[in-house]
Protein backbone atom coordinates (compact mmCIF):
# COMPACT_ATOMS: atom_id res chain seq x y z
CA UNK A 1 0.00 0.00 0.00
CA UNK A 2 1.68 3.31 -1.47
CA UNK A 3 -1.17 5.69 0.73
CA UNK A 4 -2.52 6.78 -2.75
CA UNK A 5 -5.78 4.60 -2.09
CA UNK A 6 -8.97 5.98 -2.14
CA UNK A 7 -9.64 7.65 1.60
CA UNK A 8 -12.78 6.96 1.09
CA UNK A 9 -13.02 3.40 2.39
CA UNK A 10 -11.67 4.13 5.77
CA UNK A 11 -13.79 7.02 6.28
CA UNK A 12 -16.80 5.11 6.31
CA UNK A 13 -14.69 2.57 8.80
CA UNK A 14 -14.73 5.33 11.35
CA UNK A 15 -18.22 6.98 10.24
CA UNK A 16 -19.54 3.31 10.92
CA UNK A 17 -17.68 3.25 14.50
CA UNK A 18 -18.80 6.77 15.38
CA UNK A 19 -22.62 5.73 14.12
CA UNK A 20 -21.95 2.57 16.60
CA UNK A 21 -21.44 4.52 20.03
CA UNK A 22 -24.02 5.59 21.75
CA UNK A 23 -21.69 7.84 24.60
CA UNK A 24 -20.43 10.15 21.39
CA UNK A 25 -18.08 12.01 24.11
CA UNK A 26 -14.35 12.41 23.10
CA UNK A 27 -13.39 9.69 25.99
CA UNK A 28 -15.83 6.60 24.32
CA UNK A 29 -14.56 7.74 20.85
CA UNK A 30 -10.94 7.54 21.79
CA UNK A 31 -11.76 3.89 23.47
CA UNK A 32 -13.37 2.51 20.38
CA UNK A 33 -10.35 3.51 18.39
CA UNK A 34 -8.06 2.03 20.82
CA UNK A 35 -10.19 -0.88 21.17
CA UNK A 36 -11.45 -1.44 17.55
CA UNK A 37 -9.16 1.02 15.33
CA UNK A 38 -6.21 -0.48 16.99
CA UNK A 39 -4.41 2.99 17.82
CA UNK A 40 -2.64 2.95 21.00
CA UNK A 41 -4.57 5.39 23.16
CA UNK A 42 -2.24 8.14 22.76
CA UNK A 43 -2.36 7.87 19.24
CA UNK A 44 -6.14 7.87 19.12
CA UNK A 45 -6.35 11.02 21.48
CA UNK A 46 -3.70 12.44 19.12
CA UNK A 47 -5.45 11.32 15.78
CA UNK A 48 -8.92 13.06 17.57
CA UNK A 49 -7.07 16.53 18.26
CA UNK A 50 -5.32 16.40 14.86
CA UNK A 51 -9.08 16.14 13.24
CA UNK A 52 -10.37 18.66 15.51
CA UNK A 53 -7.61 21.04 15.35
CA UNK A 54 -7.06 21.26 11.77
CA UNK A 55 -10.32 19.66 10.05
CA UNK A 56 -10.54 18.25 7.03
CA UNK A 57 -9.07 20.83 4.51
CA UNK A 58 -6.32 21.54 6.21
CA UNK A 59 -5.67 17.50 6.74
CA UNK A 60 -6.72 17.11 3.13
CA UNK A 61 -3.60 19.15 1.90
CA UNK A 62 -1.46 17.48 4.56
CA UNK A 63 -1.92 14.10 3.30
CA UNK A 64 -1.28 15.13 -0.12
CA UNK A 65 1.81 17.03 0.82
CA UNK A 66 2.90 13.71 2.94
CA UNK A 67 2.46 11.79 0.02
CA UNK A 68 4.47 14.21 -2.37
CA UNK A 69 7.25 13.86 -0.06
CA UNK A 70 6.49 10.07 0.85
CA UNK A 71 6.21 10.87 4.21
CA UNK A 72 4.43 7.75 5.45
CA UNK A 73 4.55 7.61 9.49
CA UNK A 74 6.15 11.10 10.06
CA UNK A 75 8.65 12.16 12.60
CA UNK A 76 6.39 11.23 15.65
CA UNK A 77 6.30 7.50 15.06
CA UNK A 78 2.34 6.89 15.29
């Protein structure tokens, strides 16, 4: 996997997970994605502020850059 696949696919993964809780809180959505995204926790607390922080155009661009400069786990090791 080259991380030029369609994001598509694993958006639905987490819009499916998110549908799937019925506590919606920060806390229950950082559990499921330690429990059934397999991040560690701080990764999924990290991965949540990231999305929150910057949002999806900003994250868009960043992926593309990442890819342009196949930048694949970045300097923090997640």
């Amino acid at each position: 996997m080259d991380g030029q696949e369609n994001v598509r696919p694993l958006a639905e993964e987490y819009i499916s997970l998110i549908e799937s809780l019925t506590d919606k809180s920060n806390e229950s959505l950082i559990n499921a994605l330690a429990n059934q995204g397999d991040w560690t926790e701080q990764a999924a607390e990290h991965l949540l502020q990231l999305a929150n922080d910057y949002g999806s155009f900003m994250l868009r661009n960043a992926l593309a850059l990442s890819l342009a400069l196949n930048v694949e786990d970045g300097e923090l090791g997640f």
